[in-house]
N, C-alpha and C. Protein backbone atom coordinates (compact mmCIF):
# COMPACT_ATOMS: atom_id res chain seq x y z
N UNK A 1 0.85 -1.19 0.00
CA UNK A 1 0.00 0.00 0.00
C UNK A 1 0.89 1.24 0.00
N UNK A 2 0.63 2.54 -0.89
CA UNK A 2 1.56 3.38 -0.90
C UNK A 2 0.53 4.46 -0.35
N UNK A 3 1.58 5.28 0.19
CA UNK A 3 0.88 6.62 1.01
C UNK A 3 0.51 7.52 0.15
N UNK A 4 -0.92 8.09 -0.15
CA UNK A 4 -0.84 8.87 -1.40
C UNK A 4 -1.03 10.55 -0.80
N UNK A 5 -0.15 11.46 -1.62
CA UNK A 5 0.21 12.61 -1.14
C UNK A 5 -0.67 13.69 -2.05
N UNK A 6 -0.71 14.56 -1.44
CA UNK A 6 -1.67 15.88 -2.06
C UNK A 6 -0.86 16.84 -2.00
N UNK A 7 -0.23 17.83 -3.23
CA UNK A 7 0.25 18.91 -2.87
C UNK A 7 -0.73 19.99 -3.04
N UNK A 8 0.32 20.61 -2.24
CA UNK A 8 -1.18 22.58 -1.84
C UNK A 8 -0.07 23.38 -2.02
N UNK A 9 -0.68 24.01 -2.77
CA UNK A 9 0.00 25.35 -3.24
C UNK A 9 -0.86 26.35 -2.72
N UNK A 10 -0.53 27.58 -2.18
CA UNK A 10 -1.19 29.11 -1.81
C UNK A 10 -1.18 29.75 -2.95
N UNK A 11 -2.39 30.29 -3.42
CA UNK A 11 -2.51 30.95 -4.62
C UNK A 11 -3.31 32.34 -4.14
N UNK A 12 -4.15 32.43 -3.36
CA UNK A 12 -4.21 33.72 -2.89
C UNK A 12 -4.46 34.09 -1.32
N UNK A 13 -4.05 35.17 -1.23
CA UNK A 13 -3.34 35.79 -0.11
C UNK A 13 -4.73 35.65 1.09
N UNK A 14 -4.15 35.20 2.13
CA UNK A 14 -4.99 34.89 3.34
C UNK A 14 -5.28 36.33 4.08
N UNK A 15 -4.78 37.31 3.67
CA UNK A 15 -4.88 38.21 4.54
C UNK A 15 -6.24 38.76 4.93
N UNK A 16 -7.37 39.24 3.32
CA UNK A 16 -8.57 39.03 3.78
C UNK A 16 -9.32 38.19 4.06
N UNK A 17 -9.10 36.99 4.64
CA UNK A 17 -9.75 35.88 4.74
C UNK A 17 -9.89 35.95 6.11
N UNK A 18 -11.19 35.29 6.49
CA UNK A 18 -11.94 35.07 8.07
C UNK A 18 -10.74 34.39 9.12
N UNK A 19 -10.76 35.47 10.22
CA UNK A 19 -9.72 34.36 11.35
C UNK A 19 -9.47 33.16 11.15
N UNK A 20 -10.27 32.36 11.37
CA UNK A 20 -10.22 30.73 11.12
C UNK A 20 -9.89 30.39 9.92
N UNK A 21 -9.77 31.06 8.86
CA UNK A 21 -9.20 30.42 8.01
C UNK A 21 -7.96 30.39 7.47
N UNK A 22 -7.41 31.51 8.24
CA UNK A 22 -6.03 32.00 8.08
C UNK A 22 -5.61 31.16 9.26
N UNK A 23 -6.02 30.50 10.00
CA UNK A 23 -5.07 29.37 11.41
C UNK A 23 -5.28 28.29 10.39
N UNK A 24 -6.14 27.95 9.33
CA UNK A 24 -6.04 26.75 8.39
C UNK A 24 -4.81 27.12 7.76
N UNK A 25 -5.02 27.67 7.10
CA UNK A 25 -3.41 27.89 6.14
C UNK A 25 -2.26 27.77 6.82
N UNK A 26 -2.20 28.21 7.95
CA UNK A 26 -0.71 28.18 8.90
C UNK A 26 -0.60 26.50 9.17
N UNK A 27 -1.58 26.15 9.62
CA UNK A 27 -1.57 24.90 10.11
C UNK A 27 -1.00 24.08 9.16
N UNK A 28 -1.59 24.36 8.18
CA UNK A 28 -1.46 23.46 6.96
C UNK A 28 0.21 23.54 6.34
N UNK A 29 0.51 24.59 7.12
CA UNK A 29 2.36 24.69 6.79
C UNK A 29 2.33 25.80 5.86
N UNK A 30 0.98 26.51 5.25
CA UNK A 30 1.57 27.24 4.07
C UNK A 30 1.95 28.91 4.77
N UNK A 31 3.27 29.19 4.40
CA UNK A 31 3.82 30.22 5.34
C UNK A 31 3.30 31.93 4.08
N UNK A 32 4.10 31.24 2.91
CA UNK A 32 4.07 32.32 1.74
C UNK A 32 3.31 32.32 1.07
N UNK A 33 2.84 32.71 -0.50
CA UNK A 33 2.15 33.00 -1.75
C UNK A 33 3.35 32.11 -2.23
N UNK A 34 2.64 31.01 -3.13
CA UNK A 34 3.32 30.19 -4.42
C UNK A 34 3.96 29.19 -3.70
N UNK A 35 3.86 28.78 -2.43
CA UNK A 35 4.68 28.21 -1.62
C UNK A 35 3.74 26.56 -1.40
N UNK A 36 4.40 25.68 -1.99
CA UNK A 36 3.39 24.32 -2.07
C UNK A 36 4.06 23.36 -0.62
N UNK A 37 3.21 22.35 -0.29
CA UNK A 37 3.23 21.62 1.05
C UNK A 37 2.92 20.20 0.19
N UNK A 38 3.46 18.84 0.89
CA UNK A 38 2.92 17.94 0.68
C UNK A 38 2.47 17.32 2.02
N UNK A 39 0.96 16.73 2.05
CA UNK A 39 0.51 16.17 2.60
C UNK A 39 -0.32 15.30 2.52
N UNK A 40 -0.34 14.37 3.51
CA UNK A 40 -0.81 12.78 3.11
C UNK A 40 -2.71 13.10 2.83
N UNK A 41 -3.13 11.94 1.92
CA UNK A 41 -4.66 12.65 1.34
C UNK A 41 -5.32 11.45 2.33
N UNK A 42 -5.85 12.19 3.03
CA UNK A 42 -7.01 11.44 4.75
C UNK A 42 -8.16 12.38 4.18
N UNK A 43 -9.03 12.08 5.38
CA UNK A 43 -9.83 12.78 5.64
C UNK A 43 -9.63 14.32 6.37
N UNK A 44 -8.59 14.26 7.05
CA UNK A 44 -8.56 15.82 8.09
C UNK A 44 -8.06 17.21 6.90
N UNK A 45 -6.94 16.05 6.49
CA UNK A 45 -6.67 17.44 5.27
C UNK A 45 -7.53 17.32 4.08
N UNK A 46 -8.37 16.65 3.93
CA UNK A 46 -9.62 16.88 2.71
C UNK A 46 -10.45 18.11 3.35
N UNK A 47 -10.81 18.06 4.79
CA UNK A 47 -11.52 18.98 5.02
C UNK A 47 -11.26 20.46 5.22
N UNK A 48 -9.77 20.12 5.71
CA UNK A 48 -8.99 21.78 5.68
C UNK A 48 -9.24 22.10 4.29
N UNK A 49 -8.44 21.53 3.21
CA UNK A 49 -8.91 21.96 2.39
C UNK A 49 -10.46 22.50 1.51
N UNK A 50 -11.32 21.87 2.00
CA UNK A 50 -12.22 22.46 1.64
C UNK A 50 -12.69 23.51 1.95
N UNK A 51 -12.05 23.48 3.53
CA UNK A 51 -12.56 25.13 4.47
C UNK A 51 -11.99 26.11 3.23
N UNK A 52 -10.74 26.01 3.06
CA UNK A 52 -9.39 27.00 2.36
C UNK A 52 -9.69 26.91 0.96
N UNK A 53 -10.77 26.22 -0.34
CA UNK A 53 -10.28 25.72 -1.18
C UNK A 53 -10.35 27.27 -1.93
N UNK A 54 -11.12 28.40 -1.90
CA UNK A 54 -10.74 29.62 -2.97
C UNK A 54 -9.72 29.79 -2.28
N UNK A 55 -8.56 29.79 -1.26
CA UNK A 55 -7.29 30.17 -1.26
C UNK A 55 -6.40 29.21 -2.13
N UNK A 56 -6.28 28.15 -2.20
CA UNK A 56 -5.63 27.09 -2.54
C UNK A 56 -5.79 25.93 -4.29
N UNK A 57 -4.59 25.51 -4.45
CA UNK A 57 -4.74 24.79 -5.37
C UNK A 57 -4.15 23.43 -5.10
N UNK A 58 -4.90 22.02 -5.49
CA UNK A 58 -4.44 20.71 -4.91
C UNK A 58 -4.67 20.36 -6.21
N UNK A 59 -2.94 19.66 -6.07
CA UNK A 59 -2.63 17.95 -7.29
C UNK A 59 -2.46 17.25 -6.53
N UNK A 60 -2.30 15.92 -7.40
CA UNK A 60 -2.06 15.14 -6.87
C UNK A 60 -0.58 14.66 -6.70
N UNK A 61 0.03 14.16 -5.90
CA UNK A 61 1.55 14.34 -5.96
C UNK A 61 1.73 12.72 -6.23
């Protein structure tokens, strides 16, 4: 069984975005703009991402 990974890229800027969704993005590791993360594809980060998804862009890695 192989671990299957999701990359996230930040594509736009968290700054106007609701409190809570800007502690998603941090959490999620993304520090900068253009700055991609890999993380394993579960359920917890399906849902961050969905909170975040107009900030964000996901492939599959």
């Amino acid at each position: 069984m192989e671990d299957k990974k999701l990359k996230i890229t930040l594509v736009k800027s968290p700054i106007g975005a609701i409190p809570k969704h800007r502690k998603t993005v941090a959490a999620m590791g993304l520090r900068k703009l253009n700055k991609t993360v890999e993380l394993p594809d579960n359920a917890s980060t399906r849902g961050q991402i969905q909170q975040i998804r107009h900030l964000v862009k996901v492939e599959e890695a």
